[in-house]
Protein backbone atom coordinates (compact mmCIF):
# COMPACT_ATOMS: atom_id res chain seq x y z
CA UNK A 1 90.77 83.24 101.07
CA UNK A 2 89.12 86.73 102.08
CA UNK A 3 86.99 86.44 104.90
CA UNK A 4 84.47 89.26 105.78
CA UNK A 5 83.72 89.26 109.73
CA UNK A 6 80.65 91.12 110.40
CA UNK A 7 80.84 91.76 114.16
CA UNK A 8 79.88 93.80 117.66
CA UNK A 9 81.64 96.23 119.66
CA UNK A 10 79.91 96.39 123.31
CA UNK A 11 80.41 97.63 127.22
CA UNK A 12 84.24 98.64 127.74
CA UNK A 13 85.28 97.98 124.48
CA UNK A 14 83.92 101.32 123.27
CA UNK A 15 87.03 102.99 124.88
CA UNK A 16 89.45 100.43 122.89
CA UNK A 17 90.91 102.61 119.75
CA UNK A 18 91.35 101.73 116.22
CA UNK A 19 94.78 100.53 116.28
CA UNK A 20 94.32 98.29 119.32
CA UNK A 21 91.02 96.61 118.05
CA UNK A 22 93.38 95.97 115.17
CA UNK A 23 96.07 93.90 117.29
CA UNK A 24 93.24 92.57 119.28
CA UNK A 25 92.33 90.54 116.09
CA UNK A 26 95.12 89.73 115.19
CA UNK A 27 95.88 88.01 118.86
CA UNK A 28 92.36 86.64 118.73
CA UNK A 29 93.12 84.97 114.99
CA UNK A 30 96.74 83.58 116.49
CA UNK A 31 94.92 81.81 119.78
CA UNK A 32 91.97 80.16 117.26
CA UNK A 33 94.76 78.82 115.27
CA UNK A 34 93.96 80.35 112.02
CA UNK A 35 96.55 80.35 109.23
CA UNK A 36 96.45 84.40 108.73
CA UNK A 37 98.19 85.83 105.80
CA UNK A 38 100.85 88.33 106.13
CA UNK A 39 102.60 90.65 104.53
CA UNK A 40 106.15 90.39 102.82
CA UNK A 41 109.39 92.40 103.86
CA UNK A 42 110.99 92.96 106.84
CA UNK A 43 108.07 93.76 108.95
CA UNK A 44 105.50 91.22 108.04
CA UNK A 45 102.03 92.82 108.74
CA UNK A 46 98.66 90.91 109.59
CA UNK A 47 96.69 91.25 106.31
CA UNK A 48 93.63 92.34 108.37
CA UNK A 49 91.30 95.60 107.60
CA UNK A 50 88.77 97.04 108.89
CA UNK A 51 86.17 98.67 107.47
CA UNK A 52 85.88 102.22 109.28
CA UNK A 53 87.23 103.76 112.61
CA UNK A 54 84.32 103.99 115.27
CA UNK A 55 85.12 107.22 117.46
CA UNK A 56 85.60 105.94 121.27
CA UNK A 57 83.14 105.87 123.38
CA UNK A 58 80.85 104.57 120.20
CA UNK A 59 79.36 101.17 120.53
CA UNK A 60 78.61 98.90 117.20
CA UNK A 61 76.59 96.00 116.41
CA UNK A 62 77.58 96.17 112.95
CA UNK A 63 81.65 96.64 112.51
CA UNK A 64 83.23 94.81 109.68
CA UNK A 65 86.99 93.47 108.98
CA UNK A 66 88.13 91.65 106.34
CA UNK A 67 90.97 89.05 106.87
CA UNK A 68 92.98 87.11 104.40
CA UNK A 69 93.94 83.55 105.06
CA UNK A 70 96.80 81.32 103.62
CA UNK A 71 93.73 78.23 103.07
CA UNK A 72 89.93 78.12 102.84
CA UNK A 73 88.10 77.52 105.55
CA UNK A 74 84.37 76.93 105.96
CA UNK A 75 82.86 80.40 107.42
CA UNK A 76 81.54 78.66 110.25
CA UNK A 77 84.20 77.09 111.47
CA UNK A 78 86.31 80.46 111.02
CA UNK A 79 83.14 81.92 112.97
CA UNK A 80 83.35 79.69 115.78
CA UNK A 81 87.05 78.88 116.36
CA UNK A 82 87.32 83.28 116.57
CA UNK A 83 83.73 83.46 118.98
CA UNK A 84 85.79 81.60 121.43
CA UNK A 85 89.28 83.72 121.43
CA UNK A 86 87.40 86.89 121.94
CA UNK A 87 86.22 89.09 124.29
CA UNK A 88 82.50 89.26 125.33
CA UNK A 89 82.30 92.18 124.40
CA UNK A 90 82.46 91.25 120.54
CA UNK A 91 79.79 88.85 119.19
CA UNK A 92 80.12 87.79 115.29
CA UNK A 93 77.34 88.48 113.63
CA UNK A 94 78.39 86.69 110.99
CA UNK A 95 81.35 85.47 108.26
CA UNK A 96 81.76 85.43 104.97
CA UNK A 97 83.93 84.65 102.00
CA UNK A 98 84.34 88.13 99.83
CA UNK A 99 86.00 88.07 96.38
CA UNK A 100 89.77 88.80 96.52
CA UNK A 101 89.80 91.35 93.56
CA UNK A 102 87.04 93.51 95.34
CA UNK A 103 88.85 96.96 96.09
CA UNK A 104 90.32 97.44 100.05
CA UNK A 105 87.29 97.17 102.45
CA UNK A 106 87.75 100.92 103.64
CA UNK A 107 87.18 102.35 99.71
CA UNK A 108 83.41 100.63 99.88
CA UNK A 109 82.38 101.93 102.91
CA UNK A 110 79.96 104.81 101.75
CA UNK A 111 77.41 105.69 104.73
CA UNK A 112 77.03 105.04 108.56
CA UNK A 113 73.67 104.59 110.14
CA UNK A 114 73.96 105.79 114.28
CA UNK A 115 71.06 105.46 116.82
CA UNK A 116 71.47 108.00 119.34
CA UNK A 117 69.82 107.52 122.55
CA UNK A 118 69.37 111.03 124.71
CA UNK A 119 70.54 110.01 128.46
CA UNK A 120 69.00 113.27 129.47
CA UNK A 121 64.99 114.52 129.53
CA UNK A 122 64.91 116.35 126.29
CA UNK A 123 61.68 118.61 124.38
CA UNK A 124 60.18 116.31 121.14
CA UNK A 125 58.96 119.33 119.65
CA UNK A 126 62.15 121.66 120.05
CA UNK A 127 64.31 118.75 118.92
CA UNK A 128 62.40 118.30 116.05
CA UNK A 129 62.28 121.56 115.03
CA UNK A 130 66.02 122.01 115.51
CA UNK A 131 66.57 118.81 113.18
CA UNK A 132 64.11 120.56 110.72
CA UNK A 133 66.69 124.02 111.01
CA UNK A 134 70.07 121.23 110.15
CA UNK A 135 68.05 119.75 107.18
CA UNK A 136 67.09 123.26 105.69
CA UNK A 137 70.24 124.43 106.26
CA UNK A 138 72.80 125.14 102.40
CA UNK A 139 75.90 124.95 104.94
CA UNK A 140 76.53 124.18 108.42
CA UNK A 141 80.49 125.08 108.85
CA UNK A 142 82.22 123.42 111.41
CA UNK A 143 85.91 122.98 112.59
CA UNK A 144 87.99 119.82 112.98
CA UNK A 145 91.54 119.79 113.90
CA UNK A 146 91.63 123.52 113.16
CA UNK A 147 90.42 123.46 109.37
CA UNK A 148 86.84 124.35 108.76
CA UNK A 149 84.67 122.36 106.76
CA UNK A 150 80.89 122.22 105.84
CA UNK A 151 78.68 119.59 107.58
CA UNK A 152 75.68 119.51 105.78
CA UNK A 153 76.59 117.48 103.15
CA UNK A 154 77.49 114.85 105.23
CA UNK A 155 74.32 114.45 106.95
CA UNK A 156 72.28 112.12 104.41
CA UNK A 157 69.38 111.01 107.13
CA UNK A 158 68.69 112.81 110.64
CA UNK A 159 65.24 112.19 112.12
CA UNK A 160 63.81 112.25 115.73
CA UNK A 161 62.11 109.04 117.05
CA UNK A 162 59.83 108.97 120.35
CA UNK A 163 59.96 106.10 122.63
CA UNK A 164 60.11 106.71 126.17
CA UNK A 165 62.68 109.46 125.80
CA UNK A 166 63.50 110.93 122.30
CA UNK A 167 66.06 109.37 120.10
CA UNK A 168 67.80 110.05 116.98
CA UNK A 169 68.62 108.51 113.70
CA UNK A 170 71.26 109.46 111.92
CA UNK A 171 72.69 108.38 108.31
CA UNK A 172 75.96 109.82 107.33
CA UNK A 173 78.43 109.43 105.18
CA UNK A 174 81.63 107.58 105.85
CA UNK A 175 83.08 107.68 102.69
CA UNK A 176 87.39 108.45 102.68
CA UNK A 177 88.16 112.14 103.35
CA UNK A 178 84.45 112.56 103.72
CA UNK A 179 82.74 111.08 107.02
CA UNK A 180 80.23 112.75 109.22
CA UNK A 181 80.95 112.14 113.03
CA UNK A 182 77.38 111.82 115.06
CA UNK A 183 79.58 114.04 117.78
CA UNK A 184 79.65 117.15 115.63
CA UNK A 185 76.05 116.89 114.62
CA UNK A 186 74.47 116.81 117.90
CA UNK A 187 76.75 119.41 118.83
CA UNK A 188 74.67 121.48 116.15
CA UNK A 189 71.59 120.19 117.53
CA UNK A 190 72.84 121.54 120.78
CA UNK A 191 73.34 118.41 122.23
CA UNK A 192 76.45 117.78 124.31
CA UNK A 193 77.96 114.53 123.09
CA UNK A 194 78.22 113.32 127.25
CA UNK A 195 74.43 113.17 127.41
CA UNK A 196 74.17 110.51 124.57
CA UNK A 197 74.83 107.28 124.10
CA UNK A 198 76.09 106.48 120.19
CA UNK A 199 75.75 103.00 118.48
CA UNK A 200 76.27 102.53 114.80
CA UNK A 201 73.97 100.26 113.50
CA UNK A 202 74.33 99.77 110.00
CA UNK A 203 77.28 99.96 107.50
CA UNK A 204 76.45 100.70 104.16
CA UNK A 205 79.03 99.28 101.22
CA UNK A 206 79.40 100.06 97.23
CA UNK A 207 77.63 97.06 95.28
């Protein structure tokens, strides 16, 4: 069986890295008694993926994993036997049984959707227009782990919302050897990444 766990990724957990949210599954499957699939060889790996790496400091409500398991199991019993070996910081949002012969859940992951709440008192109008400069823009080059690259067309969406204090919505894509990081493009907006507060709202998979 291939299980799709839908889940969230609150408070402290947003300073737990890729690789350890990986083992913290995998402990979390082991204590609910699930009968987790592994690999073969001499280092038998958890057959557990997930779905895209969420920089730290990032919260989620919408973080995906696929597991495989050596039976089938009702999704809401696999739901509720995991609820109760994690953290509250996760919540599942929900479970459910994917086809086998779909490709590995990281290839279908094509955009990210982030919220981006400004901690700081920040200008509507000059944010705005600034948003308006990124979206006109051909290029915007940037540098990431010294090789330069061109932003732009990794920002699908970008939009300014007013509440109480301006916010932004951003939609970017995720896709392998091609994901936009909401860091780098409030960096262009000339927004330093400490005054914001990042959740990733929506992942958006190939049909």
């Amino acid at each position: 069986m291939r299980a799709r766990i839908t889940f969230t990724k609150q408070g402290a957990l947003r300073y737990t890295g890729h690789l350890d949210l990986h083992r913290l599954w995998e402990h979390a499957m082991r204590r609910a008694d699930l009968p987790l699939s592994y690999s073969q060889g001499f280092h038998p790996q958890p057959k557990i993926s997930l779905a895209s790496a969420l920089p730290l400091g990032f919260s989620s409500r919408c973080e995906a994993l696929d597991a495989r398991f050596n039976e089938g199991l009702p999704t809401e019993e696999i739901a509720s036997r995991l609820q109760a070996s994690l953290p509250r910081e996760i919540e599942i949002v929900r479970v459910e049984s994917v086809d086998e012969k779909l490709p590995a859940l990281q290839t279908q992951v094509l955009s990210a959707v982030y919220q981006v709440q400004l901690t700081e008192p920040a200008d509507g109008l000059e944010l705005r227009r600034k948003v308006e400069e990124v979206l006109q823009a051909e290029t915007i080059q940037r540098e990431r782990r010294s090789k330069f690259y061109d932003l732009r067309p990794l920002i699908e969406e970008l939009e300014v919302a007013e509440a109480e204090k301006p916010s932004i919505r951003m939609k970017l894509a995720a896709r392998e050897g091609a994901t936009g990081r909401p860091d780098e493009v409030l960096q262009t907006l000339g927004i330093e990444p400490e005054t914001a507060r990042v959740e990733r709202t929506e992942l958006i998979f190939s049909s």
